[in-house]
PDB file of N, CA and C in Angstrom:
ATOM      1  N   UNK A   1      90.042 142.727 148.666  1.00  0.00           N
ATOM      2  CA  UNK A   1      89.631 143.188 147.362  1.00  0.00           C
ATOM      3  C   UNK A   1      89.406 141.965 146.505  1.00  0.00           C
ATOM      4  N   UNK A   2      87.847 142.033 145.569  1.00  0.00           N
ATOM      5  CA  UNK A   2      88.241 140.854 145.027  1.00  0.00           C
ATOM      6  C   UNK A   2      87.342 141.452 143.790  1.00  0.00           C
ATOM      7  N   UNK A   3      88.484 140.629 142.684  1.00  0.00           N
ATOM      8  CA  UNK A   3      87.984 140.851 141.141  1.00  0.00           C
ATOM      9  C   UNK A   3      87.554 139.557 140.881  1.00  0.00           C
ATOM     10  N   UNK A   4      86.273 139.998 139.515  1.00  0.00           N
ATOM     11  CA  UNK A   4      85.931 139.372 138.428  1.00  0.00           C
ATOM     12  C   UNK A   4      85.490 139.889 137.866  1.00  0.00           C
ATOM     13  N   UNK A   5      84.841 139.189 136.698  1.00  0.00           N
ATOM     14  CA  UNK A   5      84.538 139.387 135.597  1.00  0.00           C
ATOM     15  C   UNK A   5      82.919 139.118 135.280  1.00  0.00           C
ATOM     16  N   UNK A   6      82.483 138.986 136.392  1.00  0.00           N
ATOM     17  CA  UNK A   6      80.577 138.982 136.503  1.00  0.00           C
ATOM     18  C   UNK A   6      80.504 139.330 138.322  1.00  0.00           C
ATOM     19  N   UNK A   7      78.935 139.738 138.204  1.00  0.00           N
ATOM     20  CA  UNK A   7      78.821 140.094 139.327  1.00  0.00           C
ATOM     21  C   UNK A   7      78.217 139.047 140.615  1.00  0.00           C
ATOM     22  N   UNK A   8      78.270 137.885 140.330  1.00  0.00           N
ATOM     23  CA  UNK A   8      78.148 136.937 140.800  1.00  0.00           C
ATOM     24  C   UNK A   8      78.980 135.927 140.888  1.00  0.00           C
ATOM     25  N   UNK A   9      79.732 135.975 142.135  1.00  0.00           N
ATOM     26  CA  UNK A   9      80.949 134.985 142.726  1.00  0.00           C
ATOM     27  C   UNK A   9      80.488 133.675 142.812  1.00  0.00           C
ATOM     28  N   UNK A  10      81.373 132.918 142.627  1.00  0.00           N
ATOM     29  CA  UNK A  10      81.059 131.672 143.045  1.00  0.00           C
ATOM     30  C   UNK A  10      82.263 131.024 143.311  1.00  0.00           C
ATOM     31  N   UNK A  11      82.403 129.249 143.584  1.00  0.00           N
ATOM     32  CA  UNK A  11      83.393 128.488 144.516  1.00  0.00           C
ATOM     33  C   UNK A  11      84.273 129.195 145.088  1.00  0.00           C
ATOM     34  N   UNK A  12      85.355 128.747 145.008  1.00  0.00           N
ATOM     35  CA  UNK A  12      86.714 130.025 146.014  1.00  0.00           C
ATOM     36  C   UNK A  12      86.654 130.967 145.909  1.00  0.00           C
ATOM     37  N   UNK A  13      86.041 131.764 145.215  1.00  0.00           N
ATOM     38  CA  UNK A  13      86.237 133.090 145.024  1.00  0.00           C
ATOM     39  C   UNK A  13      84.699 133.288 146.045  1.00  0.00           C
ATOM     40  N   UNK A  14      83.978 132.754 146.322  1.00  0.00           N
ATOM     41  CA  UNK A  14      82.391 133.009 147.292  1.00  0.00           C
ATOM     42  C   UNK A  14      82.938 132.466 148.603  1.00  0.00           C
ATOM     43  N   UNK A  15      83.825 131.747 148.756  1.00  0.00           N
ATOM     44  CA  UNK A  15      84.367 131.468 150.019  1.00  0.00           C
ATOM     45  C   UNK A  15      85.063 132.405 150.574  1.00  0.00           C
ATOM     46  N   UNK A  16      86.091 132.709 149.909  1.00  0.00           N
ATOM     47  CA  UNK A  16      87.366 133.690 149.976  1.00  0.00           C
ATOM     48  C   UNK A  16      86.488 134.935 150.820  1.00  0.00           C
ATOM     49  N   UNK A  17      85.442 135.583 150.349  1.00  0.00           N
ATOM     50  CA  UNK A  17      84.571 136.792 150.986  1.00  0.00           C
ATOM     51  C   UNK A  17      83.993 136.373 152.109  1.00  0.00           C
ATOM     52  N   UNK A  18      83.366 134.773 152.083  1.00  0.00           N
ATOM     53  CA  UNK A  18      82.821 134.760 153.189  1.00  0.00           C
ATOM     54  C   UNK A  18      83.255 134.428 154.322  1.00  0.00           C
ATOM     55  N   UNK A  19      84.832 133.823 154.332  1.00  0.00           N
ATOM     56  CA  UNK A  19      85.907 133.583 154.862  1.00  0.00           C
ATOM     57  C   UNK A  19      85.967 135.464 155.791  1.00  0.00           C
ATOM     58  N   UNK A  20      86.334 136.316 154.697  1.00  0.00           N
ATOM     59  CA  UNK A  20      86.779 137.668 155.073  1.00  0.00           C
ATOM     60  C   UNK A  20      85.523 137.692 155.984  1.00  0.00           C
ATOM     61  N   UNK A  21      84.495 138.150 155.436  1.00  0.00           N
ATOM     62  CA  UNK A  21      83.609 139.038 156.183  1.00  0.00           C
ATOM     63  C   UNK A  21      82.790 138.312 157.659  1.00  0.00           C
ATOM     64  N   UNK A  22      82.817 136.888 157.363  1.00  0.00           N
ATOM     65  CA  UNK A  22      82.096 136.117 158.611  1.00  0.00           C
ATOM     66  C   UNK A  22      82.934 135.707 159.708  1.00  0.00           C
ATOM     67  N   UNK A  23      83.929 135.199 159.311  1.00  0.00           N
ATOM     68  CA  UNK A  23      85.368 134.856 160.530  1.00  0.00           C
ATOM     69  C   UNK A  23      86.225 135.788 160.952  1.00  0.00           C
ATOM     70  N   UNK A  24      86.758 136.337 159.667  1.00  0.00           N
ATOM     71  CA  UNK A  24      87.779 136.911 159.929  1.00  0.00           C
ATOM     72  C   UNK A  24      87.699 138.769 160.408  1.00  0.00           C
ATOM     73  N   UNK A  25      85.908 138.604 160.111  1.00  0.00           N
ATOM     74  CA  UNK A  25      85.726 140.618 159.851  1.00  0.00           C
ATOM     75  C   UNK A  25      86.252 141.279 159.403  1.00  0.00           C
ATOM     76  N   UNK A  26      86.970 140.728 158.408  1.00  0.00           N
ATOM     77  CA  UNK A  26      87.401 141.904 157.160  1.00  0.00           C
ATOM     78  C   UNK A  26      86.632 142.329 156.194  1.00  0.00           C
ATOM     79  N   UNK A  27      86.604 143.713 155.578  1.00  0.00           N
ATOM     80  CA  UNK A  27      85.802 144.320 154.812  1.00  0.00           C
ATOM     81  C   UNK A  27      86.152 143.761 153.653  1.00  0.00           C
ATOM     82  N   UNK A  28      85.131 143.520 152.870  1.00  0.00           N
ATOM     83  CA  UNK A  28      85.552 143.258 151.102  1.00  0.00           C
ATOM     84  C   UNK A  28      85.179 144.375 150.602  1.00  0.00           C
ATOM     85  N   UNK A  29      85.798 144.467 149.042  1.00  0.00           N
ATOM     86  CA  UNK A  29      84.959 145.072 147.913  1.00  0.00           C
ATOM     87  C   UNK A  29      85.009 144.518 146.626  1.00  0.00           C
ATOM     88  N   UNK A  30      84.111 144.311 146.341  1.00  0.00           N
ATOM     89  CA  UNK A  30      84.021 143.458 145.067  1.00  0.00           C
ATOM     90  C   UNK A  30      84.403 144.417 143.929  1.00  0.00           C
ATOM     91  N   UNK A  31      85.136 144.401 142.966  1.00  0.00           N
ATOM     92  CA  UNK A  31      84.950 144.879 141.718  1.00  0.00           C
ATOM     93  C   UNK A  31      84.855 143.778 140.879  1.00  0.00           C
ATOM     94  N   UNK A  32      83.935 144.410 139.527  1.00  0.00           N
ATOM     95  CA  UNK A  32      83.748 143.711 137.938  1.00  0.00           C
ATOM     96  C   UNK A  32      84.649 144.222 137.089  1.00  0.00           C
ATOM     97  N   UNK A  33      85.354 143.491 136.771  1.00  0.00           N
ATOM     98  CA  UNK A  33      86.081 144.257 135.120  1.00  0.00           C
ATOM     99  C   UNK A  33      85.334 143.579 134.142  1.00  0.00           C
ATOM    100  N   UNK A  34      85.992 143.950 132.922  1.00  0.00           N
ATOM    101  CA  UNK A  34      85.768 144.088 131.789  1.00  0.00           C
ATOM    102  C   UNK A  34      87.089 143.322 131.556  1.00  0.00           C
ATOM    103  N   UNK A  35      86.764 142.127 130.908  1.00  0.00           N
ATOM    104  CA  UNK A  35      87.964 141.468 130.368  1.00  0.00           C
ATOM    105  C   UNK A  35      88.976 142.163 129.419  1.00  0.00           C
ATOM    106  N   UNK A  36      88.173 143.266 128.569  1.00  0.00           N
ATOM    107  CA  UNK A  36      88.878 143.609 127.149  1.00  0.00           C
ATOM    108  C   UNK A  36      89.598 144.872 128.144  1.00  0.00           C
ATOM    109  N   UNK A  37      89.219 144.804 129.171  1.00  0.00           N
ATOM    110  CA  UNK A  37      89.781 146.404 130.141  1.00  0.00           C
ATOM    111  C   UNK A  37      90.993 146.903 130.044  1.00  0.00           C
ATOM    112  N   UNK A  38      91.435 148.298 129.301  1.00  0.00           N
ATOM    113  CA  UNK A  38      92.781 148.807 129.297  1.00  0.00           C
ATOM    114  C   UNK A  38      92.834 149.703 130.506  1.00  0.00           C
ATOM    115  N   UNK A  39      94.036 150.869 130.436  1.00  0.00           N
ATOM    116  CA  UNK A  39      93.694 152.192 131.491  1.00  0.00           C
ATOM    117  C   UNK A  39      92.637 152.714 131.371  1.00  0.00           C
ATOM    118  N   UNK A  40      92.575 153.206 129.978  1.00  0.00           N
ATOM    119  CA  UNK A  40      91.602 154.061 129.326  1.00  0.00           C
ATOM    120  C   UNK A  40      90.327 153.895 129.347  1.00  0.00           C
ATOM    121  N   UNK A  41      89.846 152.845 129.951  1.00  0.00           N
ATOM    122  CA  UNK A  41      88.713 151.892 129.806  1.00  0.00           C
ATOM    123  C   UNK A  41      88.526 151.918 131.453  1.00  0.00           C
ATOM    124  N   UNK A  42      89.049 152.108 132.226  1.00  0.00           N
ATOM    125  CA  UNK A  42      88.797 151.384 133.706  1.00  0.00           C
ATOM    126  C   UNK A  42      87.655 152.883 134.233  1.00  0.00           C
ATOM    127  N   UNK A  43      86.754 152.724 134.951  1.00  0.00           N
ATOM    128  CA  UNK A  43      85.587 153.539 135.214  1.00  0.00           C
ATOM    129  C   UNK A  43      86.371 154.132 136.600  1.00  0.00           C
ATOM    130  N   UNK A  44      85.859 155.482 136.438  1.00  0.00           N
ATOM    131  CA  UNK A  44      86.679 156.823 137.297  1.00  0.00           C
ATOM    132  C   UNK A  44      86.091 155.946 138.476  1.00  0.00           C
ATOM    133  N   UNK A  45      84.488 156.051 138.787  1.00  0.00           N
ATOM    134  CA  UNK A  45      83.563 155.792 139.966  1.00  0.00           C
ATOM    135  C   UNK A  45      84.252 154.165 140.574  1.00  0.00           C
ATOM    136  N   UNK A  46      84.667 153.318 139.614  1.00  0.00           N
ATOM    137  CA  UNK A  46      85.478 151.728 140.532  1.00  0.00           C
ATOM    138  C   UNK A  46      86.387 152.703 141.305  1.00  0.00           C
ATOM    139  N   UNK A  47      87.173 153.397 140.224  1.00  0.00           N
ATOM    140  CA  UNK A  47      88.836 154.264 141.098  1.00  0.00           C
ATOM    141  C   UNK A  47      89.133 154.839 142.481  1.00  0.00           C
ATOM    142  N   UNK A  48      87.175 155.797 142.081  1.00  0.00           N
ATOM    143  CA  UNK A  48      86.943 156.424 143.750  1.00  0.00           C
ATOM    144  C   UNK A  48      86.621 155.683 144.675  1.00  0.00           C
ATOM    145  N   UNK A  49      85.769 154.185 144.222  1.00  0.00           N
ATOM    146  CA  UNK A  49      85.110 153.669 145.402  1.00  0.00           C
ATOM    147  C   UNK A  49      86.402 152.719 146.335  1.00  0.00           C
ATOM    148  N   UNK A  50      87.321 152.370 145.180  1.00  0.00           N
ATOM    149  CA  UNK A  50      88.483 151.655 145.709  1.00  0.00           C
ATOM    150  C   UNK A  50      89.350 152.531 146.968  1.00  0.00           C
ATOM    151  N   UNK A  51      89.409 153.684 146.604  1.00  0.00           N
ATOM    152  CA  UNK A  51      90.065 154.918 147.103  1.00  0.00           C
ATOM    153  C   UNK A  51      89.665 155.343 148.488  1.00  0.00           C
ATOM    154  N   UNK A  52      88.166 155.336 148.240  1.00  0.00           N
ATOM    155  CA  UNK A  52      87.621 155.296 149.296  1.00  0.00           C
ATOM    156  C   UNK A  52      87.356 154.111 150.463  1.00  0.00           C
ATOM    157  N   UNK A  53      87.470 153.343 150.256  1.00  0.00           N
ATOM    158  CA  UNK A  53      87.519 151.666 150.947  1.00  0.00           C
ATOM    159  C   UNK A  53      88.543 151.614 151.723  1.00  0.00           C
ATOM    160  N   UNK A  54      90.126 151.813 150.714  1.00  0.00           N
ATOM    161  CA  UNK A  54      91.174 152.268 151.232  1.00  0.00           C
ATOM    162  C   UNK A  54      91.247 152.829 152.473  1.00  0.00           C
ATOM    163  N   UNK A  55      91.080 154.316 152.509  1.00  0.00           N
ATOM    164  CA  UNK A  55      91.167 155.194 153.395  1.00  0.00           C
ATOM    165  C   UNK A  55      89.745 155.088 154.518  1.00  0.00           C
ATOM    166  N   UNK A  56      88.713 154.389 154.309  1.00  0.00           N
ATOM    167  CA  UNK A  56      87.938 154.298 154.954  1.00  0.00           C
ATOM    168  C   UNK A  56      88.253 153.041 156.374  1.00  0.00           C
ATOM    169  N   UNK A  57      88.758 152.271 155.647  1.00  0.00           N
ATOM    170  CA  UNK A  57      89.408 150.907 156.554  1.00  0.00           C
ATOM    171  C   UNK A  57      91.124 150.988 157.071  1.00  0.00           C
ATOM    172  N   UNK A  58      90.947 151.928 156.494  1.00  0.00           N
ATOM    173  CA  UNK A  58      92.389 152.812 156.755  1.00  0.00           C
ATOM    174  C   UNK A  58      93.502 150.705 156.656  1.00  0.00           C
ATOM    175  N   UNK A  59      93.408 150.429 155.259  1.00  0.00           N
ATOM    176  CA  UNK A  59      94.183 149.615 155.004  1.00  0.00           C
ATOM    177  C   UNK A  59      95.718 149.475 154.226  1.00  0.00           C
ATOM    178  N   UNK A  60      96.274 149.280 155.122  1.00  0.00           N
ATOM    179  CA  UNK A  60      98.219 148.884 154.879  1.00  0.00           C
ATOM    180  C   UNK A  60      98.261 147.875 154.413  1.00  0.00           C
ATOM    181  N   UNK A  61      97.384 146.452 154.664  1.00  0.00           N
ATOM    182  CA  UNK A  61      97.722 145.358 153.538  1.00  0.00           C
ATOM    183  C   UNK A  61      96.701 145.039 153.159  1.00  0.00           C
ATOM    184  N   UNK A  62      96.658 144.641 151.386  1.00  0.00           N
ATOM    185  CA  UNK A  62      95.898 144.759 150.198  1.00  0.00           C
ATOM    186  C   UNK A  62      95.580 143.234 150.054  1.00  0.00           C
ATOM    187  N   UNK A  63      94.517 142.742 150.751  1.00  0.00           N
ATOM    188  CA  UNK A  63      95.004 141.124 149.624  1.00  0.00           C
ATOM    189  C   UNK A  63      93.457 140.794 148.590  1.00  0.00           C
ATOM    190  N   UNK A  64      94.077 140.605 147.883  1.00  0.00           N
ATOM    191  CA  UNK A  64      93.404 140.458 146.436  1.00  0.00           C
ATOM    192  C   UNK A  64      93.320 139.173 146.245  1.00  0.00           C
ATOM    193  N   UNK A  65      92.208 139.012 145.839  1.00  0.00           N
ATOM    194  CA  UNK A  65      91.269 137.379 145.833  1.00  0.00           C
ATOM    195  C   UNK A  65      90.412 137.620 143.913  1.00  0.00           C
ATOM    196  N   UNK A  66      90.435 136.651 143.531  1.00  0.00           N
ATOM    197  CA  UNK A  66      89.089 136.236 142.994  1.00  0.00           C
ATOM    198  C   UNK A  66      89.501 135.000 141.852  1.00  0.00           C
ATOM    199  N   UNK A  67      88.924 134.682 141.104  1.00  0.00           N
ATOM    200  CA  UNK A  67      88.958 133.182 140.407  1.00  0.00           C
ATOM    201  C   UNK A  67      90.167 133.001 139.576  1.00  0.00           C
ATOM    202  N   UNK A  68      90.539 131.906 139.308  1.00  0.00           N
ATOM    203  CA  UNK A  68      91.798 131.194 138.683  1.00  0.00           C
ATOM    204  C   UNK A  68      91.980 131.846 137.249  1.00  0.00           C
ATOM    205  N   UNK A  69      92.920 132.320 136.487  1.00  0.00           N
ATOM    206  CA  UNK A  69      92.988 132.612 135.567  1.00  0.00           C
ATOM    207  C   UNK A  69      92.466 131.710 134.445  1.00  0.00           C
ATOM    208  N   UNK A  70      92.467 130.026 134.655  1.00  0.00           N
ATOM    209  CA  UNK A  70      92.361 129.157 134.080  1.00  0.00           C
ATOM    210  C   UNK A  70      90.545 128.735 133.636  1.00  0.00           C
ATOM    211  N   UNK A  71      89.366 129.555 134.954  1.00  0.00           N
ATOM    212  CA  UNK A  71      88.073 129.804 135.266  1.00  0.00           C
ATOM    213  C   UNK A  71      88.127 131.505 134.896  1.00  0.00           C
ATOM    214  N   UNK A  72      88.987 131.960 134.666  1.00  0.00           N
ATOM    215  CA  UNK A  72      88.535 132.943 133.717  1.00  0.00           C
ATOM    216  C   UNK A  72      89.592 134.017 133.051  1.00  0.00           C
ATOM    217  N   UNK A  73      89.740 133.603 131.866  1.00  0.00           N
ATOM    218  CA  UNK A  73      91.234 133.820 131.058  1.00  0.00           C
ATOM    219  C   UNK A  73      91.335 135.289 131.149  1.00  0.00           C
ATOM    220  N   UNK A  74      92.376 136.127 131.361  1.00  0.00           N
ATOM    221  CA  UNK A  74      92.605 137.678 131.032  1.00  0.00           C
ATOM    222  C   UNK A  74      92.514 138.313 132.900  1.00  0.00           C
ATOM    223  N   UNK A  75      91.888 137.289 133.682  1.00  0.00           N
ATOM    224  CA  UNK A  75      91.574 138.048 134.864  1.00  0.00           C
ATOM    225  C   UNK A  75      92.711 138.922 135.860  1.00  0.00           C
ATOM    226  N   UNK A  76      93.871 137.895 135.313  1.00  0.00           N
ATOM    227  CA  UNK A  76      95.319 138.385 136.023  1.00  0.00           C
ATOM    228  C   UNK A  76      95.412 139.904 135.344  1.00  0.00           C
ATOM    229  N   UNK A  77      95.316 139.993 134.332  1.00  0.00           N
ATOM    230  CA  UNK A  77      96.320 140.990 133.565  1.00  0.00           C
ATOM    231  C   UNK A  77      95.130 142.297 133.592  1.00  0.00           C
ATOM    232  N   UNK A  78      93.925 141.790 133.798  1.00  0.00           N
ATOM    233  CA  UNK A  78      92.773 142.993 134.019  1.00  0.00           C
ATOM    234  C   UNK A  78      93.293 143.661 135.019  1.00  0.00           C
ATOM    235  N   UNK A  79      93.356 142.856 136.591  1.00  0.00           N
ATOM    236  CA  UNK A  79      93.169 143.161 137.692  1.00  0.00           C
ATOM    237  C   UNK A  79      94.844 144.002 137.618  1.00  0.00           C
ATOM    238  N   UNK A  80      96.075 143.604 137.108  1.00  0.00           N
ATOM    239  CA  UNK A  80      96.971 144.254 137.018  1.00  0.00           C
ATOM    240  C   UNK A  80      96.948 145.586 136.556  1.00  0.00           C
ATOM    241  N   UNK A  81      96.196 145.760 135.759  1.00  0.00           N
ATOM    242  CA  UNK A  81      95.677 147.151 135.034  1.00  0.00           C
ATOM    243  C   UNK A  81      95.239 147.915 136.209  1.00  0.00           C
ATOM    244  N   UNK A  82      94.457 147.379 136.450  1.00  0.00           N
ATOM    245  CA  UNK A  82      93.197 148.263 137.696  1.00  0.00           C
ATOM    246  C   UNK A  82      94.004 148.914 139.069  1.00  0.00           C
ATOM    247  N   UNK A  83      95.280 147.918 139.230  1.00  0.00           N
ATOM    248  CA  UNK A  83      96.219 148.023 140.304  1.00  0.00           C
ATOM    249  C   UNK A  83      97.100 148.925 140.385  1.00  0.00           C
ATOM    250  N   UNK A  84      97.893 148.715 139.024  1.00  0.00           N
ATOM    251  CA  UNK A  84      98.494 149.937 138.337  1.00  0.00           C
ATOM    252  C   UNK A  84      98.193 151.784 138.498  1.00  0.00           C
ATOM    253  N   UNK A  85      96.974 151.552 137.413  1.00  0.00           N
ATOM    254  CA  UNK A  85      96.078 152.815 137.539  1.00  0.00           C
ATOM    255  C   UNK A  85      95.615 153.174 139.127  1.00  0.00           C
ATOM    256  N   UNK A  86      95.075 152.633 139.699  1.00  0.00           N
ATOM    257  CA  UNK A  86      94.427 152.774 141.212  1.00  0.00           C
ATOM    258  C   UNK A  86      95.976 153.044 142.264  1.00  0.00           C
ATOM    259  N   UNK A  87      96.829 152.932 141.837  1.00  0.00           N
ATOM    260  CA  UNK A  87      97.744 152.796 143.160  1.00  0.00           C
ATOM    261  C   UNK A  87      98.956 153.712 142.480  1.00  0.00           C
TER     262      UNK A  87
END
């Protein structure tokens, strides 16, 4: 699973996927947040597609990737939201 905050990855966070999907054959899914993102705010359709990824790859461990909090401020505490709500 990997968050940001645009829909275009780049350095570790463009590795990190291509790491998954070319070597290792693991499935990604990208989500975008919304930096200002509360519960109330998080889009039903991210919720289902996550949901569905889930149960589609029939996955037991979660690992979550995407850029440094420091390359993009709020990203921790978004993606905590999204984790929360989704799980």
């Amino acid at each position: 699973m990997i968050f940001t905050f645009s829909e275009k990855m780049k350095g570790g966070t463009l590795l990190t996927e291509k790491l998954a999907r070319e070597k290792w054959n693991h499935p990604c899914l990208h989500n975008v947040l919304r930096a200002e993102e509360d519960k109330e705010m998080l889009k039903d359709d991210d919720l289902a597609l996550f949901h569905s990824f889930i149960i589609k790859h029939e996955v037991r461990v979660l690992n979550v990737a995407g850029p440094r909090e420091s390359e993009a401020p709020g990203i921790g505490g978004a993606v905590e939201r999204f984790l929360l709500r989704a799980l």
